[in-house]
Protein backbone atom coordinates (compact mmCIF):
# COMPACT_ATOMS: atom_id res chain seq x y z
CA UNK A 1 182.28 63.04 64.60
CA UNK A 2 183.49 60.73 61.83
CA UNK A 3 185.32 57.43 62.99
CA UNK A 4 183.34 57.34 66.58
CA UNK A 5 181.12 54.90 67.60
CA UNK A 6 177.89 55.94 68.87
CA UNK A 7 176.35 52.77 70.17
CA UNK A 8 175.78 52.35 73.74
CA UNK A 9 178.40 49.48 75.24
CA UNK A 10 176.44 48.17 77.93
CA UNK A 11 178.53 45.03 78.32
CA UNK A 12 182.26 46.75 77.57
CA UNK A 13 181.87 48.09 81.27
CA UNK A 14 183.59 51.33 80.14
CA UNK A 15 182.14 52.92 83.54
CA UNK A 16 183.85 51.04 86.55
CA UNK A 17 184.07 52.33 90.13
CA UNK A 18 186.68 51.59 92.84
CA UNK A 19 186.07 51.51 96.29
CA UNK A 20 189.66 51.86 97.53
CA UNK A 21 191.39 49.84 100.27
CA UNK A 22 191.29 52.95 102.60
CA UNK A 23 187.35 53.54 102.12
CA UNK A 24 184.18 52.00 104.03
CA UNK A 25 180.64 52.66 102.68
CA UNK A 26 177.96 52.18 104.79
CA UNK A 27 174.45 51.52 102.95
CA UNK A 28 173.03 49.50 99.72
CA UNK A 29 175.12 49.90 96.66
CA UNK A 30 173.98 50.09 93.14
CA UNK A 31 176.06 50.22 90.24
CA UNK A 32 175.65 49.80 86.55
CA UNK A 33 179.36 49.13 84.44
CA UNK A 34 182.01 47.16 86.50
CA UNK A 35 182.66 47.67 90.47
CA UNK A 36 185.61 47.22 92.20
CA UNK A 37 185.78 46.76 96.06
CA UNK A 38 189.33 46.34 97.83
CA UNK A 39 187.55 48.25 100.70
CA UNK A 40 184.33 47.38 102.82
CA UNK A 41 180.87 48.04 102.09
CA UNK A 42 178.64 47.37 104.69
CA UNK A 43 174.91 46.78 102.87
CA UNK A 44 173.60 45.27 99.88
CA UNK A 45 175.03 45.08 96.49
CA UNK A 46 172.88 45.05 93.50
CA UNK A 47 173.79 45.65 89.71
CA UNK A 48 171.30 47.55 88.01
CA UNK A 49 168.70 46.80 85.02
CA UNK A 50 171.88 46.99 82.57
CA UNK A 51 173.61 44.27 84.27
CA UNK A 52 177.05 44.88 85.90
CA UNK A 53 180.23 42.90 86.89
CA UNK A 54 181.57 43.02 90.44
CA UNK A 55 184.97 42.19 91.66
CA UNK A 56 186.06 41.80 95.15
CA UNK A 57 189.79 41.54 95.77
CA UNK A 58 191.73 40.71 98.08
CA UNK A 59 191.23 43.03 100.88
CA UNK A 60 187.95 43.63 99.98
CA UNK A 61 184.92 42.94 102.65
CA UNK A 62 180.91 43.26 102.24
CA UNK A 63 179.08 42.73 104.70
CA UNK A 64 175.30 42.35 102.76
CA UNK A 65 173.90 40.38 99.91
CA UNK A 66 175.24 40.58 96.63
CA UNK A 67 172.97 40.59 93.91
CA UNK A 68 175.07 40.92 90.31
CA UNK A 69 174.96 38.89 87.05
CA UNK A 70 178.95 38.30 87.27
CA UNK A 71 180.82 38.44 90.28
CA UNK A 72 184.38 37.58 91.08
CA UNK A 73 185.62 36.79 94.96
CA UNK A 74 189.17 37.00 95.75
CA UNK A 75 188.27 38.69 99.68
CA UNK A 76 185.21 38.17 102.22
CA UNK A 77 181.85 38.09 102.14
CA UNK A 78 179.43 37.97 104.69
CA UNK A 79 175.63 37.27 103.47
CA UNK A 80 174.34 35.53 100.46
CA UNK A 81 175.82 35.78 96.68
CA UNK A 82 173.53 35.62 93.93
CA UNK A 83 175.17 35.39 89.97
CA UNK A 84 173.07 34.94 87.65
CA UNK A 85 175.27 34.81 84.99
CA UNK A 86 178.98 33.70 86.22
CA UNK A 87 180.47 33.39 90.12
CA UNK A 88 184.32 32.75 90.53
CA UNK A 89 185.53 32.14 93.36
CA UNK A 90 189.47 32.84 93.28
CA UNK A 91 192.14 31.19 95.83
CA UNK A 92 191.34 33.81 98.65
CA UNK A 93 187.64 34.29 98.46
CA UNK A 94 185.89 33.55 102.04
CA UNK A 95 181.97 33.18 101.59
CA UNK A 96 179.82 33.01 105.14
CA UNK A 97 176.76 32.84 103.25
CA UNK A 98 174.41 30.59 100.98
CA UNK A 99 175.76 30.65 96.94
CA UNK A 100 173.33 31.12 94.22
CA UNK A 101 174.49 30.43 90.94
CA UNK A 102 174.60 29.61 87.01
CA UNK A 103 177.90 28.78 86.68
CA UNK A 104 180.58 28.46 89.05
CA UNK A 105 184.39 28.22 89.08
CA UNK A 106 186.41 27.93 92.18
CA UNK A 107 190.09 27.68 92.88
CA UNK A 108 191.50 25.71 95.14
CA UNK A 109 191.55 27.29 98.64
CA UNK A 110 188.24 29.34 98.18
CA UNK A 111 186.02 28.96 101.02
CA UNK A 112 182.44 28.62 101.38
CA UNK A 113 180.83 28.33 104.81
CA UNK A 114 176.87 27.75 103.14
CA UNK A 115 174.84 25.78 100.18
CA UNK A 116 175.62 25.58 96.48
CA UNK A 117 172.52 26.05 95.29
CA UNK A 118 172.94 25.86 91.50
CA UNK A 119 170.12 28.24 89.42
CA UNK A 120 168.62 26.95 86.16
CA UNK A 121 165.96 25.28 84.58
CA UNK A 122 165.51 22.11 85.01
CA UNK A 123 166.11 22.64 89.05
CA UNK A 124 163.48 25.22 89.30
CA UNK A 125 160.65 22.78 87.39
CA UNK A 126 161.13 19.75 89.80
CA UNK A 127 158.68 18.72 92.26
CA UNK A 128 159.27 19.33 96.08
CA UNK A 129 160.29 16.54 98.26
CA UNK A 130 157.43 14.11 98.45
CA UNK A 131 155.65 15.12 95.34
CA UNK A 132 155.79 13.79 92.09
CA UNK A 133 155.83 15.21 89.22
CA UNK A 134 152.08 16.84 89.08
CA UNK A 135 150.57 15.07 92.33
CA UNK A 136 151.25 14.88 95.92
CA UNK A 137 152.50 11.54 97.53
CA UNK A 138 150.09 10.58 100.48
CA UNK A 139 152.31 9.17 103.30
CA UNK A 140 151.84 5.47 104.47
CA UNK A 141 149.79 5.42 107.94
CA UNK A 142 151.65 2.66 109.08
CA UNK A 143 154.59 4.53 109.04
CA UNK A 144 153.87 7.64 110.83
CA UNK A 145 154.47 7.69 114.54
């Protein structure tokens, strides 16, 4: 039809779900398009190939990892969060879990009971503890016990 356009809108997140305050899923979630949770889901979240936004409000609860490119937190999470694109974490958010991220924003009074563990680059290139860059440090003799 004239005047329509026909181009997919992957990032416009025309298709978003809500999982209502009232409703409880039980088993690994995946979602393309935005999700909402103000309920609880109790298994893994994971956006699929065409990305995905996920926002958990304030009575929301997952219990599982989350595995999505942009995620909001304004309720609880139990496991680890993964964003590989953009985490906020608003005033209410409660994280019991290890925090993988690009970038990060958190309000005062978010909670995170795990590691920051930032995800780019120049982090993943450097050498493990001991090592430098391209050979392995021998330890001194005299210093082991």
């Amino acid at each position: 039809m004239l005047g329509r356009d026909k181009k997919g809108n992957s990032q416009g997140f025309r298709d978003h779900t809500l999982i209502a305050a009232s409703a409880r899923i039980l088993g690994d979630v995946e979602f393309t398009g935005g999700l909402h949770i103000q309920g609880e889901v109790e298994g893994n979240i994971r956006a699929g190939d065409d990305g995905g936004q996920l926002i958990i409000g304030e009575t929301g609860v997952v219990r599982g990892e989350i595995q999505v490119p942009r995620v909001t937190i304004n309720g609880r999470v139990e496991g680890d969060v993964s964003a590989a694109e953009h985490l906020e974490l608003a005033s209410k958010a409660s994280v019991d879990g290890n925090v993988y991220y690009i970038m990060l924003e958190m309000v005062m009074g978010a909670r995170v009971n795990g590691k920051l563990v930032r995800m780019d680059e120049e982090r993943r290139n450097l050498p493990a503890p001991g090592q430098k860059a391209g050979k392995q440090v021998e330890a001194d003799p005299a210093e082991t016990v």
